[in-house]
C-alpha atoms as a PDB file:
ATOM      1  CA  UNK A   1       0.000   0.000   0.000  1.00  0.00           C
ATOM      2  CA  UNK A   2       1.423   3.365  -0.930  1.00  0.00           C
ATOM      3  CA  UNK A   3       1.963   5.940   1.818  1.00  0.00           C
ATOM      4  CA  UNK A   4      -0.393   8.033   0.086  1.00  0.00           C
ATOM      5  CA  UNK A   5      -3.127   5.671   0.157  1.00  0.00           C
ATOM      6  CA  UNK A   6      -2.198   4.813   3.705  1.00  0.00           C
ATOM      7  CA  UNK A   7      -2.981   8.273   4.735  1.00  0.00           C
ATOM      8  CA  UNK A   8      -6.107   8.267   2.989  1.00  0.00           C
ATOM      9  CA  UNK A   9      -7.525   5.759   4.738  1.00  0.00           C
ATOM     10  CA  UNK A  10      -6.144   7.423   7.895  1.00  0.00           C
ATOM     11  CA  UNK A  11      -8.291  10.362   7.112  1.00  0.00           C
ATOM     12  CA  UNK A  12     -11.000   8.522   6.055  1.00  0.00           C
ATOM     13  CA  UNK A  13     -11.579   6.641   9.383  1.00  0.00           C
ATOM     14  CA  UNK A  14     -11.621  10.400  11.026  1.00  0.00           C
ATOM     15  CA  UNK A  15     -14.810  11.002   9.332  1.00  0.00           C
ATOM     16  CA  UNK A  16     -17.946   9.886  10.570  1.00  0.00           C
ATOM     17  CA  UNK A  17     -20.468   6.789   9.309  1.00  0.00           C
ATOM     18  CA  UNK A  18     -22.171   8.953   7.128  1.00  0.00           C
ATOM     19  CA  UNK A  19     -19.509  10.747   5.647  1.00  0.00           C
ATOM     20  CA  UNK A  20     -17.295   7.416   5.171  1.00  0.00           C
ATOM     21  CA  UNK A  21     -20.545   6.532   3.522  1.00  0.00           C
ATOM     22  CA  UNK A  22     -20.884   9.576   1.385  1.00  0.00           C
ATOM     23  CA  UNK A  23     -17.190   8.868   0.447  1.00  0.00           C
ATOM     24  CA  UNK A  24     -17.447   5.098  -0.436  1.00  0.00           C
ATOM     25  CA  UNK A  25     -20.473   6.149  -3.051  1.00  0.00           C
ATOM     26  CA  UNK A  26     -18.652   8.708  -4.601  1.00  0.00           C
ATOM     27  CA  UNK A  27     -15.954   6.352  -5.041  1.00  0.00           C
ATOM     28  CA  UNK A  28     -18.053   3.719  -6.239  1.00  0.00           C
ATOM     29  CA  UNK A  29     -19.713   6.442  -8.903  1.00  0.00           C
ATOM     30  CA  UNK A  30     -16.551   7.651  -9.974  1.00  0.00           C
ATOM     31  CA  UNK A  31     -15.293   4.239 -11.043  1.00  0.00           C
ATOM     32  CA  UNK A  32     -18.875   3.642 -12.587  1.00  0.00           C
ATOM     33  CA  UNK A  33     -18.683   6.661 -14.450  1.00  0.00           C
ATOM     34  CA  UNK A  34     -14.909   5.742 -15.941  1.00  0.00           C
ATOM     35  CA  UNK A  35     -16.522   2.943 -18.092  1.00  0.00           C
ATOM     36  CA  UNK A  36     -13.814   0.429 -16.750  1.00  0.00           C
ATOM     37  CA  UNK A  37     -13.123  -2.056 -19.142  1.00  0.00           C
ATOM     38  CA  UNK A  38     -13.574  -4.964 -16.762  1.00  0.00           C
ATOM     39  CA  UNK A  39     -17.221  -3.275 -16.079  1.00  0.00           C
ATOM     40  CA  UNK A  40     -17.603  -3.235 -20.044  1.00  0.00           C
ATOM     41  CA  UNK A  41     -16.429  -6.521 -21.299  1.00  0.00           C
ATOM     42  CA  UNK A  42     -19.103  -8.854 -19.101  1.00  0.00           C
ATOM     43  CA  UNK A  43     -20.591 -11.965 -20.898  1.00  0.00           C
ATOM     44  CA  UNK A  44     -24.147 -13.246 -20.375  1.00  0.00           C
ATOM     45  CA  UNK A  45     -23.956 -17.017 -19.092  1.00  0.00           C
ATOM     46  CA  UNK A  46     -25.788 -17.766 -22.219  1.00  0.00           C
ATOM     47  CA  UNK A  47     -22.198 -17.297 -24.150  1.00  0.00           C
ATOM     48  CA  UNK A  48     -20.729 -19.917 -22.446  1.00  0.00           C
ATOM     49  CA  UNK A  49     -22.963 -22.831 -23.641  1.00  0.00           C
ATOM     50  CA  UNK A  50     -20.896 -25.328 -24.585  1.00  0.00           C
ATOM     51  CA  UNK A  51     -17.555 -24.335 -23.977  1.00  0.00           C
ATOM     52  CA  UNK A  52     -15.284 -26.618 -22.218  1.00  0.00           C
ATOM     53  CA  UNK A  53     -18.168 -29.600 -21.811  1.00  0.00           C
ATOM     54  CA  UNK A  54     -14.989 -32.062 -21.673  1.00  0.00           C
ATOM     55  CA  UNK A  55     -14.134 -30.625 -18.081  1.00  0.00           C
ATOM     56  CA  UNK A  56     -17.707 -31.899 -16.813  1.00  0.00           C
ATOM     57  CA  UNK A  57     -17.289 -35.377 -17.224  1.00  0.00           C
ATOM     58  CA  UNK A  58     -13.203 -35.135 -16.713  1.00  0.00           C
ATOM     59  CA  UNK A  59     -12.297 -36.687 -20.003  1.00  0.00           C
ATOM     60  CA  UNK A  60      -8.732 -35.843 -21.156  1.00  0.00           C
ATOM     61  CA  UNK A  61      -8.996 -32.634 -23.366  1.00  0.00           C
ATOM     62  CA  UNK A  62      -7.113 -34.865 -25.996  1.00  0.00           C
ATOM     63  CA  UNK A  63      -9.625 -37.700 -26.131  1.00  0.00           C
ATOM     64  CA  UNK A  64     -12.735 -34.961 -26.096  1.00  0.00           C
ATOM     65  CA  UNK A  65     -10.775 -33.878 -29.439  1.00  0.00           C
ATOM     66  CA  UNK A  66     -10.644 -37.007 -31.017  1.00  0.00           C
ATOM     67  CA  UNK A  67     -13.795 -37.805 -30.008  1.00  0.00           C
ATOM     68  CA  UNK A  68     -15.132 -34.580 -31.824  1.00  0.00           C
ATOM     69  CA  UNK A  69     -12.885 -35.375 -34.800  1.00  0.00           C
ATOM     70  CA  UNK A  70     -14.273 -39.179 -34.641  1.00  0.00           C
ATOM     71  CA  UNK A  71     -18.117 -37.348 -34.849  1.00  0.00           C
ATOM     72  CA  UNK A  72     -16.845 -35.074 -37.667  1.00  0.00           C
ATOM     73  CA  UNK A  73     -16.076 -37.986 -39.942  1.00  0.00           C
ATOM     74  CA  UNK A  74     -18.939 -40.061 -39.488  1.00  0.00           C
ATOM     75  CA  UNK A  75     -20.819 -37.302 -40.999  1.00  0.00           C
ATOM     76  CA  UNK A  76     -18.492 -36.730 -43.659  1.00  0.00           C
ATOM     77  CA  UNK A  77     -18.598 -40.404 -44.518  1.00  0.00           C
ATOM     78  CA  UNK A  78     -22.740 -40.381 -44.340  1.00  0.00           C
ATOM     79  CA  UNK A  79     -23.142 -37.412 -46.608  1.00  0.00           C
ATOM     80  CA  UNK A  80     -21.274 -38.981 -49.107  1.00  0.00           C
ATOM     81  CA  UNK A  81     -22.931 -42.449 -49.064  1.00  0.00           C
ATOM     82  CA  UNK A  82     -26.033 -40.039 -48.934  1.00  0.00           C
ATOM     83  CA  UNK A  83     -24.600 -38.192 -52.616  1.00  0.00           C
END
């Protein structure tokens, strides 16, 4: 923790509930208000569907590929028996 920070929080303990509380939502605008990046960039759960379904059952991340590879051409080979 920086010095300065150190006597911030000095300072800030010297004021009293309400003002601390005052304090912590102007704080809490401020960084609202600076469009943070890590405030921007969230992802709806919905994104996620899908990803990483290997990890659920713990199969090696190697044998989930060739699995998926295995799946890919058995429908190769069935759409050209189909044409």
């Amino acid at each position: 923790m920086s010095l300065s920070l150190k006597e911030l929080l000095k300072q800030a303990g010297q004021l009293t509930k309400e003002e601390q509380l005052e304090l912590i939502s102007c704080i809490a605008d401020g960084l609202r208000s600076n469009n943070s990046p890590s405030l921007e960039n969230k992802h709806t759960i919905t994104e996620f569907r899908g990803v990483a379904k290997n990890l659920l059952n713990e199969i090696d991340a190697t044998e989930y590929v060739n699995s998926l590879r295995g799946e890919w051409e058995e429908r190769e080979n069935k759409l050209r028996e189909g044409l």
